[in-house]
PDB file of N, CA and C in Angstrom:
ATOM      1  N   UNK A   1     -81.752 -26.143 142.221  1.00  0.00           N
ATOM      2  CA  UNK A   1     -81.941 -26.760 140.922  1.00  0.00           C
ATOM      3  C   UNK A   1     -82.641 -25.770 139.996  1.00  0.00           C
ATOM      4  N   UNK A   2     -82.504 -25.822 138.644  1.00  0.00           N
ATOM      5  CA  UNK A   2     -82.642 -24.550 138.176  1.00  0.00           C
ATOM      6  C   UNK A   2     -83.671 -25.625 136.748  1.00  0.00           C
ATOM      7  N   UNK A   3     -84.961 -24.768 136.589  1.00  0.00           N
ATOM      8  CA  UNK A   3     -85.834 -25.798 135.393  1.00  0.00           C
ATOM      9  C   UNK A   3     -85.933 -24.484 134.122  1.00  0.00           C
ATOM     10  N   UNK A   4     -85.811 -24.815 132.888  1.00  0.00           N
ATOM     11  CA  UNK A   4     -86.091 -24.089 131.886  1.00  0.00           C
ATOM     12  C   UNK A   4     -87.481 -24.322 131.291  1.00  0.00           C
ATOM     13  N   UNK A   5     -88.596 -23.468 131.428  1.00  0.00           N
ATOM     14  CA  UNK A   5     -89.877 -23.476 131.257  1.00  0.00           C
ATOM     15  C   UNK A   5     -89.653 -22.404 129.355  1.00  0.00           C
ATOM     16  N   UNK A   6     -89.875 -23.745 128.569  1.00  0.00           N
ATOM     17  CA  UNK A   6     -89.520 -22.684 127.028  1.00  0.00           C
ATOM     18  C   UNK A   6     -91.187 -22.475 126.547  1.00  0.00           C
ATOM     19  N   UNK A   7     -91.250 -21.143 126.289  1.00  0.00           N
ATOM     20  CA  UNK A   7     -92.357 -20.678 125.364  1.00  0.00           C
ATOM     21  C   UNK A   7     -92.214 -20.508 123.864  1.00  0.00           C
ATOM     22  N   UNK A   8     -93.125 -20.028 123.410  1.00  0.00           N
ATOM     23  CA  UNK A   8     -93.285 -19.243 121.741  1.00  0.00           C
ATOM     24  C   UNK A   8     -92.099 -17.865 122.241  1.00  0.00           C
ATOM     25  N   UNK A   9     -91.285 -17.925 121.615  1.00  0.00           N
ATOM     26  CA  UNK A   9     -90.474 -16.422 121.903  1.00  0.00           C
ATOM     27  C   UNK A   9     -89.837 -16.167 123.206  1.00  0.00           C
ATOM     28  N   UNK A  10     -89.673 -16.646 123.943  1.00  0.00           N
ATOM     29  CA  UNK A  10     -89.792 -16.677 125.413  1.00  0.00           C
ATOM     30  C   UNK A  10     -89.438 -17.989 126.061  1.00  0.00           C
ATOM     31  N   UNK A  11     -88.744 -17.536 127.351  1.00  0.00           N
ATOM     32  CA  UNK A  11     -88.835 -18.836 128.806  1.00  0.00           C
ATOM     33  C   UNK A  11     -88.939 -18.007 129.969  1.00  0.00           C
ATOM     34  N   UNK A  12     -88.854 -19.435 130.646  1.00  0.00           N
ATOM     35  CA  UNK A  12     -89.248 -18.295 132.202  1.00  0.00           C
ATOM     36  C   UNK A  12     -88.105 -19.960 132.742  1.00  0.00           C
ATOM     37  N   UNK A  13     -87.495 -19.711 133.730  1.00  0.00           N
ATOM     38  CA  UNK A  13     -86.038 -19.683 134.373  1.00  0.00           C
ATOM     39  C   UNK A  13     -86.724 -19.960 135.704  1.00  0.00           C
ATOM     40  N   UNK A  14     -86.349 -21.263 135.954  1.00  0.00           N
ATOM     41  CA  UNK A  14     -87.205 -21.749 137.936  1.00  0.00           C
ATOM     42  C   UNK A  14     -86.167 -21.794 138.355  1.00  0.00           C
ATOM     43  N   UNK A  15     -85.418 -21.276 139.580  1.00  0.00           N
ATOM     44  CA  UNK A  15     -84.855 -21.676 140.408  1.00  0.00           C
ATOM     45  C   UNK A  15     -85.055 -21.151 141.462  1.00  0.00           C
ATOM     46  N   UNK A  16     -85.180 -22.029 142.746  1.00  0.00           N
ATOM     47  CA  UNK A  16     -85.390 -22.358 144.109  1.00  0.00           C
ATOM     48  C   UNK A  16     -86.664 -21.250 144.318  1.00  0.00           C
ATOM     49  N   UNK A  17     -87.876 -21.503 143.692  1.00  0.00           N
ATOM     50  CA  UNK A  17     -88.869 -21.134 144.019  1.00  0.00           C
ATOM     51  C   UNK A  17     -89.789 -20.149 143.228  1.00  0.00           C
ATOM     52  N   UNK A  18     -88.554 -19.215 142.540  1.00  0.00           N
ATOM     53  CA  UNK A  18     -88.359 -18.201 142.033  1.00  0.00           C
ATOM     54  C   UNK A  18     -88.206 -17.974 140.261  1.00  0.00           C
ATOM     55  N   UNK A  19     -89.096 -17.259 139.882  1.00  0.00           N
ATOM     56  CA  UNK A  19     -89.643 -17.277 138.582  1.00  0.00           C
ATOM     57  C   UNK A  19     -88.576 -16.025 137.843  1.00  0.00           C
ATOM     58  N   UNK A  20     -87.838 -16.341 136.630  1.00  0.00           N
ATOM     59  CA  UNK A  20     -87.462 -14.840 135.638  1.00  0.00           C
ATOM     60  C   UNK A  20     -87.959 -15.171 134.349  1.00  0.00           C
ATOM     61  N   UNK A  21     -88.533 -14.434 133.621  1.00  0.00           N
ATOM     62  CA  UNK A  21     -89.087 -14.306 132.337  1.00  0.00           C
ATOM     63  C   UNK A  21     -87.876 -13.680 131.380  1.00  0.00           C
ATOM     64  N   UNK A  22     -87.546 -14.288 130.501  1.00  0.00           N
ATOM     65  CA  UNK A  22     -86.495 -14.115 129.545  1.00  0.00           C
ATOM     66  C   UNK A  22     -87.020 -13.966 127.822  1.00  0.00           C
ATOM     67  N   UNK A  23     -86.404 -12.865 127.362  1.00  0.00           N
ATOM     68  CA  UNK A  23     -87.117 -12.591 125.779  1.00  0.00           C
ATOM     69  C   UNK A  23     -86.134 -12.008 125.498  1.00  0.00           C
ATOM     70  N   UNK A  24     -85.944 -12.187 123.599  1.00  0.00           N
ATOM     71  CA  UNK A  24     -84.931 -11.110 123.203  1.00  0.00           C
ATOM     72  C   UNK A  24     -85.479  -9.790 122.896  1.00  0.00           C
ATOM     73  N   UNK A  25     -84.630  -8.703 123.283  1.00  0.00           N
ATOM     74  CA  UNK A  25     -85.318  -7.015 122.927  1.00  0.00           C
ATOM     75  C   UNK A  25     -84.269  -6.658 122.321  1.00  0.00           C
ATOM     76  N   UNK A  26     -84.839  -5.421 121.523  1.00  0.00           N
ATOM     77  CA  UNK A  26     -83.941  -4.657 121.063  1.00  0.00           C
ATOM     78  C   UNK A  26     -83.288  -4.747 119.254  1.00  0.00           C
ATOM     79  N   UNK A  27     -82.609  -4.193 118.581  1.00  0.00           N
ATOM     80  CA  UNK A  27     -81.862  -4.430 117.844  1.00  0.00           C
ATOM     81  C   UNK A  27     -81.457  -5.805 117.359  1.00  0.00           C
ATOM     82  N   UNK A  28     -80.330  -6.150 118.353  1.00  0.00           N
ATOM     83  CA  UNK A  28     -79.563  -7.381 118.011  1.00  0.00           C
ATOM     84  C   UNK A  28     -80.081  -8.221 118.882  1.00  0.00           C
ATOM     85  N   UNK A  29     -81.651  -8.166 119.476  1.00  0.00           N
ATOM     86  CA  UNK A  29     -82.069  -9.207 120.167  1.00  0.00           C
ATOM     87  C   UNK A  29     -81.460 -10.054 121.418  1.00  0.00           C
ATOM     88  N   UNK A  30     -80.801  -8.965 122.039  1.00  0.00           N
ATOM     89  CA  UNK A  30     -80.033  -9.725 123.299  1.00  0.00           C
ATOM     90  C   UNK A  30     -81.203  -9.890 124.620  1.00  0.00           C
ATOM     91  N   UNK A  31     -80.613 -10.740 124.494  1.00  0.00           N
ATOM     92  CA  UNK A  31     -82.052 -11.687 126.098  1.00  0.00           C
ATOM     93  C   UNK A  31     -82.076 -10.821 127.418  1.00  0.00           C
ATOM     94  N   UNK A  32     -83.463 -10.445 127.089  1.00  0.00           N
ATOM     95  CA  UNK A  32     -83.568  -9.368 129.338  1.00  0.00           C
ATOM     96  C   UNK A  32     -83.618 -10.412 130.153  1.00  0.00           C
ATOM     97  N   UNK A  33     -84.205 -10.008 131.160  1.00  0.00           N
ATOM     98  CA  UNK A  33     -84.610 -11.127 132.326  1.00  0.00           C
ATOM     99  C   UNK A  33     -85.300  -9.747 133.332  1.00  0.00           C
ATOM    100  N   UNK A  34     -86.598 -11.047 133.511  1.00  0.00           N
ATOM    101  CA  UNK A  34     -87.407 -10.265 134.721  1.00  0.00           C
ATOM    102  C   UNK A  34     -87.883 -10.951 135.303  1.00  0.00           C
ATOM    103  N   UNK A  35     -87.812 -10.770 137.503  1.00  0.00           N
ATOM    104  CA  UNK A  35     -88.375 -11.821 137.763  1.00  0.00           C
ATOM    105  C   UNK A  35     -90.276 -11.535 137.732  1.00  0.00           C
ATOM    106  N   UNK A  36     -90.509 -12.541 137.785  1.00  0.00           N
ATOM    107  CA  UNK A  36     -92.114 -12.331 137.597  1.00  0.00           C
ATOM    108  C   UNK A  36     -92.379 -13.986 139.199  1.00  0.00           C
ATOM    109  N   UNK A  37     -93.589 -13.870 139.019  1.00  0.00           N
ATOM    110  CA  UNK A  37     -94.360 -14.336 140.321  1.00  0.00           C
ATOM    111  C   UNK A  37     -94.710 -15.688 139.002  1.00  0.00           C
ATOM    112  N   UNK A  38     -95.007 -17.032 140.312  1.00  0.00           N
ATOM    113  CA  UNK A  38     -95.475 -18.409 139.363  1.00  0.00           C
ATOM    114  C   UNK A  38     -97.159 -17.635 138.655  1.00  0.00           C
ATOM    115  N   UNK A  39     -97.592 -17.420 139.225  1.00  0.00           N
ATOM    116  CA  UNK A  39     -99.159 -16.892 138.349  1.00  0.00           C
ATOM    117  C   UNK A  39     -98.889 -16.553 137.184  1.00  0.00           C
ATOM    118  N   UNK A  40     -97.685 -15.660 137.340  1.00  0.00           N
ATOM    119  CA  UNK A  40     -97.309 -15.017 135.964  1.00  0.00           C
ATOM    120  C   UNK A  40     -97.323 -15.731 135.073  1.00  0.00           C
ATOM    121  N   UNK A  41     -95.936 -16.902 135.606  1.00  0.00           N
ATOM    122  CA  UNK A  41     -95.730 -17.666 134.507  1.00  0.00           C
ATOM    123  C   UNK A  41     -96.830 -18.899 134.008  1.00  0.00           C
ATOM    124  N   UNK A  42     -97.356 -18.969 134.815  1.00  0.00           N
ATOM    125  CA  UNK A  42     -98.813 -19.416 134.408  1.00  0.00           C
ATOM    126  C   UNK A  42     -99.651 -19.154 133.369  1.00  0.00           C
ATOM    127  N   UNK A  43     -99.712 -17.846 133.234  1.00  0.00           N
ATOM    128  CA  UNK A  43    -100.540 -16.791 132.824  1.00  0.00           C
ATOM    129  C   UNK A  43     -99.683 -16.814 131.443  1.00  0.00           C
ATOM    130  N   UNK A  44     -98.781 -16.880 130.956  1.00  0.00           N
ATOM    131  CA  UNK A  44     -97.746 -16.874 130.134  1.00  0.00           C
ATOM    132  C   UNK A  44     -97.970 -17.974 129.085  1.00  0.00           C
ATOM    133  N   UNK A  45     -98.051 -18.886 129.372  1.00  0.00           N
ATOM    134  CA  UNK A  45     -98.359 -20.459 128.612  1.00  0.00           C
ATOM    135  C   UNK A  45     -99.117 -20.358 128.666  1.00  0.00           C
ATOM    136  N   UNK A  46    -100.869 -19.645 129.219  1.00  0.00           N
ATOM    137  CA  UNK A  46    -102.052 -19.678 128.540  1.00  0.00           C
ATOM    138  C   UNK A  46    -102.158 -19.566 126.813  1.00  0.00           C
ATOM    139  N   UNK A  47    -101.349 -18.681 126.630  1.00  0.00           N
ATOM    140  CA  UNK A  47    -101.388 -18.043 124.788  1.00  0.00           C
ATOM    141  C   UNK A  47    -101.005 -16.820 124.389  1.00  0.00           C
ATOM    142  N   UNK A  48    -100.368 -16.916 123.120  1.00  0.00           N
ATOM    143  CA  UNK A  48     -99.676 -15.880 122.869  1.00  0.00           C
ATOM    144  C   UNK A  48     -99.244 -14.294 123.335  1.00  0.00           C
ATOM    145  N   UNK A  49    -101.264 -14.650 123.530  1.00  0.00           N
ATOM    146  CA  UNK A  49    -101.646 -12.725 123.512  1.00  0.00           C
ATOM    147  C   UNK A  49    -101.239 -12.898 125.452  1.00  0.00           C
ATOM    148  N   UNK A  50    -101.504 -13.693 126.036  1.00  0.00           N
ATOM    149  CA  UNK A  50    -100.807 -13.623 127.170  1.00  0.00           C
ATOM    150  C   UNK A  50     -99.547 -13.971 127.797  1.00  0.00           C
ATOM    151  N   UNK A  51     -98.889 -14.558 126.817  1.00  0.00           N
ATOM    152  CA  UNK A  51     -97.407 -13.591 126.861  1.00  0.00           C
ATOM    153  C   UNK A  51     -97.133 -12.794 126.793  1.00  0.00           C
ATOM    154  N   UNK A  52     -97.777 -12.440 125.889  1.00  0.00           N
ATOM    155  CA  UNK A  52     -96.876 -10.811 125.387  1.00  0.00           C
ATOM    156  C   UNK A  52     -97.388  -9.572 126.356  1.00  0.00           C
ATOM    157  N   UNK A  53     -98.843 -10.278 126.762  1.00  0.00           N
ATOM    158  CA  UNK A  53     -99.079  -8.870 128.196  1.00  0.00           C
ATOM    159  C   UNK A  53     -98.321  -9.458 129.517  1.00  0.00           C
ATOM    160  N   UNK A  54     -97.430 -10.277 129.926  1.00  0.00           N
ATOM    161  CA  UNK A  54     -97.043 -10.612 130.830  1.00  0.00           C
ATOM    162  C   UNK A  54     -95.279 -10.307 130.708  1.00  0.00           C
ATOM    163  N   UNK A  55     -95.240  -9.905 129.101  1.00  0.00           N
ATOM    164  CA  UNK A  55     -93.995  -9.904 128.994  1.00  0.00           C
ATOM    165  C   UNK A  55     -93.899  -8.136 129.093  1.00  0.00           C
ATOM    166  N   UNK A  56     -94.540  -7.629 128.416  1.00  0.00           N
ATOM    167  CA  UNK A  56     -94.955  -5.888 128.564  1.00  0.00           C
ATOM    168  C   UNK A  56     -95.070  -5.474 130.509  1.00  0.00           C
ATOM    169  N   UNK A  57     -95.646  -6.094 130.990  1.00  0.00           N
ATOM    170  CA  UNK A  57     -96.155  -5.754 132.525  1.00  0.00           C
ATOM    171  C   UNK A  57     -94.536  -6.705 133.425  1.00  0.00           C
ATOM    172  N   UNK A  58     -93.892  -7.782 132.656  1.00  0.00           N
ATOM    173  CA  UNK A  58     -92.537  -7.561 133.584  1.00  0.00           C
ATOM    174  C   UNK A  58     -91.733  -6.107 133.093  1.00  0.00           C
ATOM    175  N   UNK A  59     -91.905  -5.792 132.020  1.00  0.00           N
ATOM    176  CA  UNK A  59     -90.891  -4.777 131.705  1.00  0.00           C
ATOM    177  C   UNK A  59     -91.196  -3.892 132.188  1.00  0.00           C
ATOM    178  N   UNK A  60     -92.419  -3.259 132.266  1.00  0.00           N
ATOM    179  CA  UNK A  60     -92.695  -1.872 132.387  1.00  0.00           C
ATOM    180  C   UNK A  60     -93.761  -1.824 133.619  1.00  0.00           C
ATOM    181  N   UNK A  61     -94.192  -2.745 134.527  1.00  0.00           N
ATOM    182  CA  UNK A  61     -95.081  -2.770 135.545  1.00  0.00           C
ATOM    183  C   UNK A  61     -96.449  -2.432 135.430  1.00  0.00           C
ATOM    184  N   UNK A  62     -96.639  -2.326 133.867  1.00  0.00           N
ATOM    185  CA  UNK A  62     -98.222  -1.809 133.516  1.00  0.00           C
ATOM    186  C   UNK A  62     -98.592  -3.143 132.429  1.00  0.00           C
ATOM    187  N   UNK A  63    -100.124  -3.377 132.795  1.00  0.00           N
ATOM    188  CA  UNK A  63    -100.301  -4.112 131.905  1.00  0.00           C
ATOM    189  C   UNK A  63    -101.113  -3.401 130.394  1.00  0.00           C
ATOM    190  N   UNK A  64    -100.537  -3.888 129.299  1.00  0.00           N
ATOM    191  CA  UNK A  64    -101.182  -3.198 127.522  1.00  0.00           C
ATOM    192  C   UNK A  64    -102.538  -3.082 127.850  1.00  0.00           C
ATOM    193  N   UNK A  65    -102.690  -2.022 127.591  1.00  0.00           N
ATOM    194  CA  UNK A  65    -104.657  -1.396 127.095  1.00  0.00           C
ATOM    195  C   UNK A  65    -105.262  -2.213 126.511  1.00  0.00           C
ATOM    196  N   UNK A  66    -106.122  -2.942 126.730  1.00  0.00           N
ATOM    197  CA  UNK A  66    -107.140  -3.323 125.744  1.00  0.00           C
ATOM    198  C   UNK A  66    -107.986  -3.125 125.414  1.00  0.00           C
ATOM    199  N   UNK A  67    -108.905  -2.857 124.171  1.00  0.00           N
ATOM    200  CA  UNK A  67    -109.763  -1.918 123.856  1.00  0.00           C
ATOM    201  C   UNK A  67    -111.104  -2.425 124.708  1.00  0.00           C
ATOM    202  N   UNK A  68    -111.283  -2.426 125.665  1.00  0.00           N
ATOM    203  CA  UNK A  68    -112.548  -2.031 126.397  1.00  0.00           C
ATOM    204  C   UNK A  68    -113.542  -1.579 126.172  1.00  0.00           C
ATOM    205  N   UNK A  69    -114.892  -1.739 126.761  1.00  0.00           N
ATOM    206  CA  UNK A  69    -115.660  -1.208 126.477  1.00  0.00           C
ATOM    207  C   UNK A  69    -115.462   0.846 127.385  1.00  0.00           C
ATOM    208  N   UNK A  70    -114.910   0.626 128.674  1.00  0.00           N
ATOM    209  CA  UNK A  70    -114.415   2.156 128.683  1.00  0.00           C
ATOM    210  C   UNK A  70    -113.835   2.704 128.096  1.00  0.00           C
ATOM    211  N   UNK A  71    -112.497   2.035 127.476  1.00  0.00           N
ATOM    212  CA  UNK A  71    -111.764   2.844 126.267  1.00  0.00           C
ATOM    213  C   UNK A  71    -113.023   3.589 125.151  1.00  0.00           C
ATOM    214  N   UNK A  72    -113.616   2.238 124.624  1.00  0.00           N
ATOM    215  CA  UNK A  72    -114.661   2.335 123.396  1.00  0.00           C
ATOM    216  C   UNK A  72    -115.377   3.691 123.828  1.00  0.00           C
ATOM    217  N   UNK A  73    -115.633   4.043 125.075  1.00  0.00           N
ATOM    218  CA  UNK A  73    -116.985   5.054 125.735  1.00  0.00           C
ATOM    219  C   UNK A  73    -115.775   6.525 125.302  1.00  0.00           C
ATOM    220  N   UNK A  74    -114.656   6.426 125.877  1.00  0.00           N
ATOM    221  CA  UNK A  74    -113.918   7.404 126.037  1.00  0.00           C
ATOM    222  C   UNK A  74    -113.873   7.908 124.376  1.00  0.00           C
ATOM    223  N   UNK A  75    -113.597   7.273 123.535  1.00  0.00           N
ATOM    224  CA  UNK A  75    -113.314   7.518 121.806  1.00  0.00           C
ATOM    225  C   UNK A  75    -114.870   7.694 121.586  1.00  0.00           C
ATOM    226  N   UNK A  76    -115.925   7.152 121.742  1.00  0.00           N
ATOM    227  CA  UNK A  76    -116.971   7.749 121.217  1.00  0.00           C
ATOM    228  C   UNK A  76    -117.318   9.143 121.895  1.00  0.00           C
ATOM    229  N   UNK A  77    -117.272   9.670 123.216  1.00  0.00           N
ATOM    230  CA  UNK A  77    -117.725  10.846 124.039  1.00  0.00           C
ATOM    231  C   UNK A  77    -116.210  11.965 122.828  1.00  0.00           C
ATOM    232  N   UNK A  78    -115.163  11.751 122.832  1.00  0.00           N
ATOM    233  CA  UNK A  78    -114.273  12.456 121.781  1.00  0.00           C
ATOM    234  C   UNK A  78    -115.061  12.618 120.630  1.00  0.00           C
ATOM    235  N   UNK A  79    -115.366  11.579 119.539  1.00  0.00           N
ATOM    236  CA  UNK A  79    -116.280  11.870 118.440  1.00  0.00           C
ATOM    237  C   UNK A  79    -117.272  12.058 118.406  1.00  0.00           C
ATOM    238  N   UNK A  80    -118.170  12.389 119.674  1.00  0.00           N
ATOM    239  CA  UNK A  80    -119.552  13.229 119.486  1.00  0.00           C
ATOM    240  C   UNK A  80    -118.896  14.864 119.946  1.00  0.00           C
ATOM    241  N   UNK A  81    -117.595  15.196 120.122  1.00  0.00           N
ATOM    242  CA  UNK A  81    -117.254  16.349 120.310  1.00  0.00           C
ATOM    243  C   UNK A  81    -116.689  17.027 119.026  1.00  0.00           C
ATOM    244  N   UNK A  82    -116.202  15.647 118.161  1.00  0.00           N
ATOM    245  CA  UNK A  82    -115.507  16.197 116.987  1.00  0.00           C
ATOM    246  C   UNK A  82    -116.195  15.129 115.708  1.00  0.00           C
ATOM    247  N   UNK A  83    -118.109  15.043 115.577  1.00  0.00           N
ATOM    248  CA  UNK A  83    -118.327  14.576 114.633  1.00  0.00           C
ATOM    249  C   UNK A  83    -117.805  14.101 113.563  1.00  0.00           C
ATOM    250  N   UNK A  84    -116.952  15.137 113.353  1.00  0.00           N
ATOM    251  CA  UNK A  84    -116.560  14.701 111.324  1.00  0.00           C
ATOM    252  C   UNK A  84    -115.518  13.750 111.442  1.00  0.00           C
ATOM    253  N   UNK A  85    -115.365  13.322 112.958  1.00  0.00           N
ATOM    254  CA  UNK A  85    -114.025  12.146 112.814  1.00  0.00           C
ATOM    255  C   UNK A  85    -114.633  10.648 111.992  1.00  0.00           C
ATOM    256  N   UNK A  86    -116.076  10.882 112.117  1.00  0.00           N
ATOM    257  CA  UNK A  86    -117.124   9.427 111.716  1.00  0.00           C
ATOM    258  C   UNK A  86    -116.803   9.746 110.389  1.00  0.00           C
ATOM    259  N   UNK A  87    -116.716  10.801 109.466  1.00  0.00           N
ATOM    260  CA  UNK A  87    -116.507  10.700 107.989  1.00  0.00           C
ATOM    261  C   UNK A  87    -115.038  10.617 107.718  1.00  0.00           C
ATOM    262  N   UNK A  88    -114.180  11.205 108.393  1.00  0.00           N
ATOM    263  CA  UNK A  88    -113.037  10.838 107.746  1.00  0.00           C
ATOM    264  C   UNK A  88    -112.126   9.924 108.212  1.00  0.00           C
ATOM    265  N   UNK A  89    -112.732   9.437 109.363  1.00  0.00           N
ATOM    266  CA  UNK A  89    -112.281   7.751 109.414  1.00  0.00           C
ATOM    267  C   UNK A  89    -113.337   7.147 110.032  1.00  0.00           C
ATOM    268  N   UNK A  90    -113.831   6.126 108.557  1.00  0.00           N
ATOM    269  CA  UNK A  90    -115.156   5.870 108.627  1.00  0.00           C
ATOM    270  C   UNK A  90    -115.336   4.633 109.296  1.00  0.00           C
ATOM    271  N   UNK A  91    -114.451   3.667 109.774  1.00  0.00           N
ATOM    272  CA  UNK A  91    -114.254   2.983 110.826  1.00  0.00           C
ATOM    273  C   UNK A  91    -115.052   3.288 112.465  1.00  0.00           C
ATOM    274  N   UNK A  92    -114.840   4.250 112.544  1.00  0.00           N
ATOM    275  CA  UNK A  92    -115.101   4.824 114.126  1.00  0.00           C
ATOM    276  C   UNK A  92    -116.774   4.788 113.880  1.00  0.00           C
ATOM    277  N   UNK A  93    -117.264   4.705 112.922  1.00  0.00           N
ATOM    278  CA  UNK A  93    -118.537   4.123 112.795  1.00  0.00           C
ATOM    279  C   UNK A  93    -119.541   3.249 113.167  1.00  0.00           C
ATOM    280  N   UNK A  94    -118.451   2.370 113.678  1.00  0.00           N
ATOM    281  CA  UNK A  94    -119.277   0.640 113.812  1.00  0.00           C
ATOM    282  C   UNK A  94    -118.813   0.997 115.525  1.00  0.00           C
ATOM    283  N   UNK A  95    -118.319   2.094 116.504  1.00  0.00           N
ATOM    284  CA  UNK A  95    -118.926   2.524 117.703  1.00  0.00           C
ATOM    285  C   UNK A  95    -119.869   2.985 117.920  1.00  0.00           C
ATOM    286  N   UNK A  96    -120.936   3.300 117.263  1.00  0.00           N
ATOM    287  CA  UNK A  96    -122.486   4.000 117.106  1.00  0.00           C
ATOM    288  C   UNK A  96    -123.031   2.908 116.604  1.00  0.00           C
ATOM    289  N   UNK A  97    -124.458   3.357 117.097  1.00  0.00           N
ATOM    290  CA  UNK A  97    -125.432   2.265 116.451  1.00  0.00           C
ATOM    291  C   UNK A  97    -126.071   3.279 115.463  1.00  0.00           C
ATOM    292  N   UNK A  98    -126.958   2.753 114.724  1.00  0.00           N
ATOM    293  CA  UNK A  98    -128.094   3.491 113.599  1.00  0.00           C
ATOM    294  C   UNK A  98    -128.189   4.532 114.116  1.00  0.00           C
ATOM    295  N   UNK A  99    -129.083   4.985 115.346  1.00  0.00           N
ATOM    296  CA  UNK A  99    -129.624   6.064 115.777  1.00  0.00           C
ATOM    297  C   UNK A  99    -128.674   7.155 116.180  1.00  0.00           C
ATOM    298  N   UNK A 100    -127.725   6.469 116.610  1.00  0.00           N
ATOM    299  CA  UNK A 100    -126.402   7.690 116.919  1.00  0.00           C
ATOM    300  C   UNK A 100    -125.790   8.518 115.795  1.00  0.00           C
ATOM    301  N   UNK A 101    -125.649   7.578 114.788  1.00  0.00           N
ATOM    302  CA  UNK A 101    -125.140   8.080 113.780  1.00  0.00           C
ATOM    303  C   UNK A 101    -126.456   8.805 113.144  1.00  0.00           C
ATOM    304  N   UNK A 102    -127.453   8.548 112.640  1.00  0.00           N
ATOM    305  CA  UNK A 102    -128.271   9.487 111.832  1.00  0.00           C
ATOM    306  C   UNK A 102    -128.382  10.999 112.763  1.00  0.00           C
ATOM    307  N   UNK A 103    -127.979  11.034 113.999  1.00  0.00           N
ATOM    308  CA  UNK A 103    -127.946  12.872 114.521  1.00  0.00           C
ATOM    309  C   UNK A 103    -126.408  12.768 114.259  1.00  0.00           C
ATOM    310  N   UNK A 104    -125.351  12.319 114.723  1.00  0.00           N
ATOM    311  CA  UNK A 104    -123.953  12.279 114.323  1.00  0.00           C
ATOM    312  C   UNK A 104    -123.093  12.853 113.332  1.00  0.00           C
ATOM    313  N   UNK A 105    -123.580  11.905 111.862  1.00  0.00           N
ATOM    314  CA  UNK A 105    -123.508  12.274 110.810  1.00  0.00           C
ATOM    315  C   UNK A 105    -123.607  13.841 109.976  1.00  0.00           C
ATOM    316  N   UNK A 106    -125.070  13.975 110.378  1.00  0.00           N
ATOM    317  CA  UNK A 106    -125.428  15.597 109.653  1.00  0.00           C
ATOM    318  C   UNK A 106    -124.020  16.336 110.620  1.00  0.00           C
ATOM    319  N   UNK A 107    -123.770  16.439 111.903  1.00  0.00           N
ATOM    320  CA  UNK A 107    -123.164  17.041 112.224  1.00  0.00           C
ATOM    321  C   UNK A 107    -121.699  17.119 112.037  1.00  0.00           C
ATOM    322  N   UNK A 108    -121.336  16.363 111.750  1.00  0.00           N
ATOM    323  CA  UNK A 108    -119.735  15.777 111.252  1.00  0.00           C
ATOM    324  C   UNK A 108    -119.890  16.640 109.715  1.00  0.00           C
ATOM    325  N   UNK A 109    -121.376  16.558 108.566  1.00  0.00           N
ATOM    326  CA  UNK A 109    -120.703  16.674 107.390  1.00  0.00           C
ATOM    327  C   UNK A 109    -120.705  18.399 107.377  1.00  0.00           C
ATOM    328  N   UNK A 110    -121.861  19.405 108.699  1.00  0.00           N
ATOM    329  CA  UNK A 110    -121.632  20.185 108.459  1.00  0.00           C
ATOM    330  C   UNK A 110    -120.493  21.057 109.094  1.00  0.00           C
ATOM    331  N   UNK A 111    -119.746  20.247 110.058  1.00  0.00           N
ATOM    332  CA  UNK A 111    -118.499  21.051 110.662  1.00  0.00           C
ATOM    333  C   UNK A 111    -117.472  20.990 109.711  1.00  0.00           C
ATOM    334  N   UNK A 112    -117.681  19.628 108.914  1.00  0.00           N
ATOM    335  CA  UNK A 112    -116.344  19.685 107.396  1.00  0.00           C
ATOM    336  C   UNK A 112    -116.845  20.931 106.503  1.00  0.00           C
ATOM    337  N   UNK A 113    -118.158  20.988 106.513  1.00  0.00           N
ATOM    338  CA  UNK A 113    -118.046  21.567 105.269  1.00  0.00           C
ATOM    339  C   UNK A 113    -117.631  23.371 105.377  1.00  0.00           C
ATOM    340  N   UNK A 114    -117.795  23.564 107.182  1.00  0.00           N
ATOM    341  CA  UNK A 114    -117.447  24.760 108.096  1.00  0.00           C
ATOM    342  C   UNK A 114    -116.095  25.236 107.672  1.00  0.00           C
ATOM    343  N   UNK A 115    -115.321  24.184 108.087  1.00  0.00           N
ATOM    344  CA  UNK A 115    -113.518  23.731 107.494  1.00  0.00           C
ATOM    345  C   UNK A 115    -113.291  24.164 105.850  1.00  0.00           C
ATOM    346  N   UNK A 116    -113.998  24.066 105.194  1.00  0.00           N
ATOM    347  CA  UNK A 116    -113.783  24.217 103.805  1.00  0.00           C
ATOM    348  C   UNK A 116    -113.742  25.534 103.373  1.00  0.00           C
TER     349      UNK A 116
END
């Protein structure tokens, strides 16, 4: 017997035990199919953002990066190597606290001004 489990964008396909996750890709949006495990599809109808990492990790066996606090460590240890990334994208800012940035800063404006 075969059950149609419909999501936001998405279904997942039961038959005799056995889970496939179905989405349109591509261009003209023609429907894949992957089987995935019941957790999965579990994991799937939690919410959006966990579809779409359940739909990424049937396709490609990896699950999407999320910005972490190791990611976060890895991009700040990069911009204390290349200061002036805090001035010219001043975003990467709010990864430092006060104190980081007041030694940070001087050093970022004098490697730009090195560049000039």
């Amino acid at each position: 017997m075969e059950k149609i489990h419909r999501g936001n964008g998405f279904a997942v396909i039961e038959r005799n035990g056995e889970f496939q996750m179905t989405f349109p890709k591509g261009v003209t949006g023609e429907p894949v199919f992957f089987p995935i495990t019941k957790a999965l599809m579990e994991k799937a109808f939690k919410s959006s953002d966990d579809a779409y990492e359940v739909m990424i990790y049937a396709e490609t066996g990896l699950w999407p990066e999320k910005n972490t606090e190791e990611e976060n460590e890895r991009v700040r240890e990069f911009i204390r190597k290349s200061p002036e990334l805090l001035i010219k994208v001043s975003d990467n800012q709010d990864l430092f606290t006060e104190e980081e940035l007041k030694e940070l800063l001087p050093l970022g404006k004098k490697k730009l001004s090195e560049e000039e």
